[in-house]
Protein backbone atom coordinates (compact mmCIF):
# COMPACT_ATOMS: atom_id res chain seq x y z
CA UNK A 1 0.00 0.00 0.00
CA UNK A 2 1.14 3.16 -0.89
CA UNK A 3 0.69 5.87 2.11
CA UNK A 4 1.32 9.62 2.05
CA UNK A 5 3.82 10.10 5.47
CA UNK A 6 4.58 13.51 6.26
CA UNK A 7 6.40 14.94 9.43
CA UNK A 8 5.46 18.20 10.46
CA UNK A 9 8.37 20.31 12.54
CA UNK A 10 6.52 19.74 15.84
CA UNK A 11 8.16 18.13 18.19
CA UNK A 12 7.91 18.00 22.01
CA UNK A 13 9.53 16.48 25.68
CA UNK A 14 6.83 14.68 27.28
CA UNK A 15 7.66 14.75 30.70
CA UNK A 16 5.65 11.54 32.17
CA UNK A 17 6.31 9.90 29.42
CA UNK A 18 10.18 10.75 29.37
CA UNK A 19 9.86 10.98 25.83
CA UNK A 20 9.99 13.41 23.00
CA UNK A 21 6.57 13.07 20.54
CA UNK A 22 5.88 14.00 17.46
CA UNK A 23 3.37 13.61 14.83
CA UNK A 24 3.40 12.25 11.79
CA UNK A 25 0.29 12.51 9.03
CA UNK A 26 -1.05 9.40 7.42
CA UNK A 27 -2.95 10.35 4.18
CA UNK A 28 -4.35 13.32 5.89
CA UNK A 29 -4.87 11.48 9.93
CA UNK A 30 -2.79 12.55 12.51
CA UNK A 31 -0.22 9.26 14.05
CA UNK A 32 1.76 10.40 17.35
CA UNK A 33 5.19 8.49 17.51
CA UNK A 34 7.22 9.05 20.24
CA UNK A 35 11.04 7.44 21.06
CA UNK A 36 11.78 7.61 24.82
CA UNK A 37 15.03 9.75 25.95
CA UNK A 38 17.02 6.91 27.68
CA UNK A 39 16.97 5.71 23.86
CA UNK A 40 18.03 8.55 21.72
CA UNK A 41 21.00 8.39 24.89
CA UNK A 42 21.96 5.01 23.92
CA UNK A 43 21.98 5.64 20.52
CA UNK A 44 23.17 9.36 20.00
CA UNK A 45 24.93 10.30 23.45
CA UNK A 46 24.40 12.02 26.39
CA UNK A 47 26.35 15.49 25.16
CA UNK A 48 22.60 16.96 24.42
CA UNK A 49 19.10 16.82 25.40
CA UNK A 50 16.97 14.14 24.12
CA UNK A 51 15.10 16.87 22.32
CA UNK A 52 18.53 18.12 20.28
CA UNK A 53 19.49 14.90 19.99
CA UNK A 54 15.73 13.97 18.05
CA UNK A 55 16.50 17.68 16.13
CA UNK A 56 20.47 16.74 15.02
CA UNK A 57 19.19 12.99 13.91
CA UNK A 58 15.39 13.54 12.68
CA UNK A 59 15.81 12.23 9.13
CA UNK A 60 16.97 8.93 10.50
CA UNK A 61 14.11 8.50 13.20
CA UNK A 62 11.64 9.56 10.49
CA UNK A 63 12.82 7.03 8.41
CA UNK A 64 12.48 4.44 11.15
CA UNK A 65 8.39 5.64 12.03
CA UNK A 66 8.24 5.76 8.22
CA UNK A 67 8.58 2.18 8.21
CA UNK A 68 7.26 1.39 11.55
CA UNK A 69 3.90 3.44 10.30
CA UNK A 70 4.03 1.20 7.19
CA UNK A 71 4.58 -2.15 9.34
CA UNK A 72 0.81 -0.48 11.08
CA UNK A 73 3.18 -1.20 14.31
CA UNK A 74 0.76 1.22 16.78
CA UNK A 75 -0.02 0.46 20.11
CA UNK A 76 -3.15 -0.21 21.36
CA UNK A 77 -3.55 4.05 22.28
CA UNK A 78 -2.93 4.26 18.49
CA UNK A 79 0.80 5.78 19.13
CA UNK A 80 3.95 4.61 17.27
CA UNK A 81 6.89 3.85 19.77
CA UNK A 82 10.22 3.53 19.06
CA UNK A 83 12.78 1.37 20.69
């Protein structure tokens, strides 16, 4: 199937869910994703905040919700988490 992602520049910290979210749209409907901080730590460093570190590496996470979107890997809230 052939979807329409797009990532709008809106990205946030979640504080209870120590995570930073952002949407993506799905043919027009609105998918949250979200990758926790202690992640982007393990994978990027600890020299910036989770958030920077989701803002210096974006295209690559993107790519990764691209394909989890496409894999219809949601939870049962309907948000796309990754690991």
């Amino acid at each position: 199937m052939n979807q329409a992602i797009q990532f709008p520049d809106r990205e946030w910290w979640d504080e209870s869910a120590k995570a930073v979210c952002f949407p993506a749209l799905v043919n027009g409907f609105q998918v949250l994703c979200a990758i926790s901080g202690e992640s982007l730590i393990r994978r990027y460093g600890n020299d910036r905040s989770a958030l920077e570190n989701f803002q210096q590496f974006r295209w690559d996470i993107e790519e990764e919700a691209e394909q989890a979107i496409k894999a219809e890997e949601e939870d049962d809230q309907g948000w796309v988490w990754l690991s």
